[in-house]
C-alpha atoms as a PDB file:
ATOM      1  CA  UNK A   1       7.687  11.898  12.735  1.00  0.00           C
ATOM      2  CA  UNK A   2       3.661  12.427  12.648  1.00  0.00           C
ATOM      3  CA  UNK A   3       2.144  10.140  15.341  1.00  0.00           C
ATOM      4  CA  UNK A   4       0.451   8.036  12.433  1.00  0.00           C
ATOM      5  CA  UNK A   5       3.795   6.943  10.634  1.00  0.00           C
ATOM      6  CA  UNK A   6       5.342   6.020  14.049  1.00  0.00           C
ATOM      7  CA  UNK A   7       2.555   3.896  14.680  1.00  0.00           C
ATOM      8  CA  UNK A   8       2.233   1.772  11.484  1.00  0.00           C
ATOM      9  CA  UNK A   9       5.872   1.548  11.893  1.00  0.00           C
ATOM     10  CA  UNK A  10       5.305   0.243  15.319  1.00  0.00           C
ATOM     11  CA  UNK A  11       2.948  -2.378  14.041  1.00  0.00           C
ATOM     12  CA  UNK A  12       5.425  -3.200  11.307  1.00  0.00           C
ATOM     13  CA  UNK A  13       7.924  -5.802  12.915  1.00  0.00           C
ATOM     14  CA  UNK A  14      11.008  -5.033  14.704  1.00  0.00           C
ATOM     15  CA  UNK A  15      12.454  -8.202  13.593  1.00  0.00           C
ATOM     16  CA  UNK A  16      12.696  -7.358   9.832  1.00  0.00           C
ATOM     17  CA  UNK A  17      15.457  -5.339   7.496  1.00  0.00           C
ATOM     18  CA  UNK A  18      12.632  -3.013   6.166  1.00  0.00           C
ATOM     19  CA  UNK A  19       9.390  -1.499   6.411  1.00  0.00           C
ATOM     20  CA  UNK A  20       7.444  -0.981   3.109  1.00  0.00           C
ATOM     21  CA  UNK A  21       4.363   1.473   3.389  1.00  0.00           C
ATOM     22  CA  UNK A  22       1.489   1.302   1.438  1.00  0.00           C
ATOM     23  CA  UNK A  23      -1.127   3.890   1.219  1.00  0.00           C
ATOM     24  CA  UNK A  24      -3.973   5.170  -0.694  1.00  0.00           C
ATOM     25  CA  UNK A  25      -5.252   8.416   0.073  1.00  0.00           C
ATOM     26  CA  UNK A  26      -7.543   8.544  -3.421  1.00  0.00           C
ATOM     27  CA  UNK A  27      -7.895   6.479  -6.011  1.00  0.00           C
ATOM     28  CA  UNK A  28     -10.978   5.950  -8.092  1.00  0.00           C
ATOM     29  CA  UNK A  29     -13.079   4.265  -8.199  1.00  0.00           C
ATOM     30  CA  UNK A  30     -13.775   5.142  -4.842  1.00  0.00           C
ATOM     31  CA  UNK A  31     -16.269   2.562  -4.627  1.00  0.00           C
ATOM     32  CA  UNK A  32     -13.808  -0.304  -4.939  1.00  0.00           C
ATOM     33  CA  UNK A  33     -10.973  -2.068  -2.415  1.00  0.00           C
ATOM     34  CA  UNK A  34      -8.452  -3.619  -4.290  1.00  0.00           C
ATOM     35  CA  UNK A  35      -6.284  -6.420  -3.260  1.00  0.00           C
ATOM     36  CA  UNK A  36      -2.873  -5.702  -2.576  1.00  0.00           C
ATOM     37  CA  UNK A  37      -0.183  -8.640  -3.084  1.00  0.00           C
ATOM     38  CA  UNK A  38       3.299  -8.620  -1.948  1.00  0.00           C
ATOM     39  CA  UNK A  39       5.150 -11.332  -3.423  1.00  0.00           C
ATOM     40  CA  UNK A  40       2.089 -13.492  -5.050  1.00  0.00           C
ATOM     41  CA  UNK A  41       0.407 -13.230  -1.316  1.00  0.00           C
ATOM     42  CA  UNK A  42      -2.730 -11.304  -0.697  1.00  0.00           C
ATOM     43  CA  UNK A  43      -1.689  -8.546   2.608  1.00  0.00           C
ATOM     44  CA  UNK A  44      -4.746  -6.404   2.558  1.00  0.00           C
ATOM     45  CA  UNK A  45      -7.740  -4.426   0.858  1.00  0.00           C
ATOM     46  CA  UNK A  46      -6.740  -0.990   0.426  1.00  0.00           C
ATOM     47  CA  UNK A  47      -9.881   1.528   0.622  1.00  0.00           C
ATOM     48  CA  UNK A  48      -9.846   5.342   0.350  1.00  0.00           C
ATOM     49  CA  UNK A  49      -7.577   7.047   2.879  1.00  0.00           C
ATOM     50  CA  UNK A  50      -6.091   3.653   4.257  1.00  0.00           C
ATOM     51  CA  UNK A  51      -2.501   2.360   4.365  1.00  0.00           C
ATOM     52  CA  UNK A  52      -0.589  -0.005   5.741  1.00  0.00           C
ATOM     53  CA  UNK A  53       2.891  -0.665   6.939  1.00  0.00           C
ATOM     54  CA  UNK A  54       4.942  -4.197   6.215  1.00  0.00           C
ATOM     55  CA  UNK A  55       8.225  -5.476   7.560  1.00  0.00           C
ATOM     56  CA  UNK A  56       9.488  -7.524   4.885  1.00  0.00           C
ATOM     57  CA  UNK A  57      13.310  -8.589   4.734  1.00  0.00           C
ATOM     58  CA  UNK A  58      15.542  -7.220   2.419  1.00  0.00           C
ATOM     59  CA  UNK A  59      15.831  -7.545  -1.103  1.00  0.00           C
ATOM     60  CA  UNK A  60      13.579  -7.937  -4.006  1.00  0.00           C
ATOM     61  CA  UNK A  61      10.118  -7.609  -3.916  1.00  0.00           C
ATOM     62  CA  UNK A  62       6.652  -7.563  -6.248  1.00  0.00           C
ATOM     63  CA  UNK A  63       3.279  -5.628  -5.427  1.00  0.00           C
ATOM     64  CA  UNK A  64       0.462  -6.204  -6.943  1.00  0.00           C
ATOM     65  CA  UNK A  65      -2.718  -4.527  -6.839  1.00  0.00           C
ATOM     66  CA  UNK A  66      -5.751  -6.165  -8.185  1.00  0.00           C
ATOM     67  CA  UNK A  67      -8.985  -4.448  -8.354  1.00  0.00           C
ATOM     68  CA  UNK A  68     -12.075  -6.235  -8.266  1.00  0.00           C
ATOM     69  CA  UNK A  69     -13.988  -6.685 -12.240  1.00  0.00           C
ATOM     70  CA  UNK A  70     -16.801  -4.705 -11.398  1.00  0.00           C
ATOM     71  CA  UNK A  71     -14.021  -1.449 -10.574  1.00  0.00           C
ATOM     72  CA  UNK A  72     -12.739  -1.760 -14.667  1.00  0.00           C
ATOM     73  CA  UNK A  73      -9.198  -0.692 -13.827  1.00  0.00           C
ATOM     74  CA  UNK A  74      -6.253  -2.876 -14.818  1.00  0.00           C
ATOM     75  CA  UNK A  75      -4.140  -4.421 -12.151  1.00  0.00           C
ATOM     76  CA  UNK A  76      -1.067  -2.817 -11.040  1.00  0.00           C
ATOM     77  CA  UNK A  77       2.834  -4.052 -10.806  1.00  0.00           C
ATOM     78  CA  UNK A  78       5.560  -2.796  -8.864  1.00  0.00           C
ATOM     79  CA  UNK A  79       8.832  -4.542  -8.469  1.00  0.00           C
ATOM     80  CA  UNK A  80      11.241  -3.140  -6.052  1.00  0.00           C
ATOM     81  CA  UNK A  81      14.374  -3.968  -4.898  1.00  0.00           C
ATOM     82  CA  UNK A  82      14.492  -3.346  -0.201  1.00  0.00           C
ATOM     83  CA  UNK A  83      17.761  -2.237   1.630  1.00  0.00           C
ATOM     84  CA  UNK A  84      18.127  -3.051   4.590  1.00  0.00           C
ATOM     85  CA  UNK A  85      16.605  -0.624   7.936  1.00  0.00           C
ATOM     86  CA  UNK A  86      14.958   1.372   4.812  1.00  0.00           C
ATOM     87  CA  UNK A  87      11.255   2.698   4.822  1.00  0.00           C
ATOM     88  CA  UNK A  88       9.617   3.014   1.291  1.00  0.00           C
ATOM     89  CA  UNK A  89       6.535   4.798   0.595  1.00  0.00           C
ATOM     90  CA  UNK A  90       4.243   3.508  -2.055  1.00  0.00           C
ATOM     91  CA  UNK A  91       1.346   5.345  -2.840  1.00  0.00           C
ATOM     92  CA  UNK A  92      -1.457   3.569  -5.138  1.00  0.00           C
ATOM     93  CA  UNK A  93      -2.646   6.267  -7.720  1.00  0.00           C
ATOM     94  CA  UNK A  94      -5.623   6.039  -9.707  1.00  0.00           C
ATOM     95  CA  UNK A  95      -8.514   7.587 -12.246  1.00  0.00           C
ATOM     96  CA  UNK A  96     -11.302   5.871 -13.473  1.00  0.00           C
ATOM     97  CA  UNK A  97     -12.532   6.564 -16.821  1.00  0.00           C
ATOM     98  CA  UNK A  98     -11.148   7.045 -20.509  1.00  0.00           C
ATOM     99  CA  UNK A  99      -7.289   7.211 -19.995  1.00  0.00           C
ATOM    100  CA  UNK A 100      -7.693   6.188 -16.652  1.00  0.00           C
ATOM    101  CA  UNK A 101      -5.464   3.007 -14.828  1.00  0.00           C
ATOM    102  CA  UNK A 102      -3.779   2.695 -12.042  1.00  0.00           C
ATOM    103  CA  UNK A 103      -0.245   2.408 -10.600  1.00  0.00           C
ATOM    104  CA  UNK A 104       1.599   2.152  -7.544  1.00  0.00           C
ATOM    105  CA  UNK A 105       4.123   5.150  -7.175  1.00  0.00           C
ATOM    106  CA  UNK A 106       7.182   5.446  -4.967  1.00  0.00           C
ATOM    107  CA  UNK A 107       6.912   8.700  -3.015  1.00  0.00           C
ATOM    108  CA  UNK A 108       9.451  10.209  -1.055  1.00  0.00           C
ATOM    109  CA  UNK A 109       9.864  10.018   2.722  1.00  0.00           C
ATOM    110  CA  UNK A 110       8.148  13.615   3.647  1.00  0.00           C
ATOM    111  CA  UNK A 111       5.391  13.474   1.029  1.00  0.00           C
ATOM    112  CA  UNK A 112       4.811   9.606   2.020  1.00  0.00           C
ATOM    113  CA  UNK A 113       4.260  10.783   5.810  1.00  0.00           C
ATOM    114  CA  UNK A 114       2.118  13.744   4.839  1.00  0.00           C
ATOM    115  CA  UNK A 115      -0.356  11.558   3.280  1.00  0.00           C
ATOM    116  CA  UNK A 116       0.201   9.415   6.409  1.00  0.00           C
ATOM    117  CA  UNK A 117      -1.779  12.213   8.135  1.00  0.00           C
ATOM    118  CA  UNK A 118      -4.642  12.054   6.097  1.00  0.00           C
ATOM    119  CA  UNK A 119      -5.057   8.134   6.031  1.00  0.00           C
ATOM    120  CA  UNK A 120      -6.277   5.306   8.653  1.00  0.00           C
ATOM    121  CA  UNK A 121      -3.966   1.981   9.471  1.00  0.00           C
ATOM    122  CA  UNK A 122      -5.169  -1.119   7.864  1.00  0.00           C
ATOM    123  CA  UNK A 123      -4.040  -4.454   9.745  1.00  0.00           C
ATOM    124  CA  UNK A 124      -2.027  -6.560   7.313  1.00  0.00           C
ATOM    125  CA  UNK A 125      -3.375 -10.188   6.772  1.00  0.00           C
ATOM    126  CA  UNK A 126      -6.886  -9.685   8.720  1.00  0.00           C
ATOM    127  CA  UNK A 127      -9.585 -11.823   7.162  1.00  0.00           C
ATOM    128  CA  UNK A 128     -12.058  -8.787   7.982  1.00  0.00           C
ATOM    129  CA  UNK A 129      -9.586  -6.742   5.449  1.00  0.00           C
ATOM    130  CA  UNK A 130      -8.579  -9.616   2.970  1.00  0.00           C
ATOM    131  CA  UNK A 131     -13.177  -9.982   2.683  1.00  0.00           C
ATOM    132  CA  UNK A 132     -14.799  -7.237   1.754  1.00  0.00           C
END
């Protein structure tokens, strides 16, 4: 396991059934942080090459990733459904432009943690994060 994925899972709590990961490792517009919301709550501000790692409890779930106006890319909807112990990998993909949008993608395990590599931890819930 790369040293990045065992630490968001570290910072994830022990306490819960699951660990959901979030990442973005490029999404245009680059410019732009959107807002991601797990179950109508705003968790974080996703920039290029962030992620972050979530224990939730098991069972159903919604994301939701709003952009800000100025970024012109329609908000994105996930619903998923969390065993429990299980790690999911969500990866927020996005192009700007004509036929353009966004979504948030399940990725599997290996491909999830390879991106891991390439992105920086984002604290869930910081005010700092939740801001800008």
């Amino acid at each position: 396991m790369p040293v990045l994925t065992a630490l968001l899972l570290a910072a994830a709590s022990v306490r819960s059934d699951a660990t959901l990961i979030v990442y973005r490792e490029y999404a245009e517009p680059v410019l732009f942080a959107p807002t991601l919301l797990i179950d109508g709550m705003p968790v974080a501000r996703l920039g290029q090459k962030r992620a972050l790692a979530v224990a939730l409890p098991a069972g159903e779930h919604r994301l939701e990733l709003r952009w800000p106006m100025l970024a012109s890319q329609k908000t994105a909807r996930l619903q998923l459904t969390l065993a429990p112990g299980s790690e999911r990998y969500i990866e927020l993909n996005a192009l700007a432009g004509f036929g353009g949008g966004s979504a948030l993608v399940e990725q599997a395990a290996d491909v999830g943690e390879q991106a891991l590599a390439r992105c920086r931890p984002v604290a869930a819930g910081t005010s700092e994060q939740l801001e800008h």
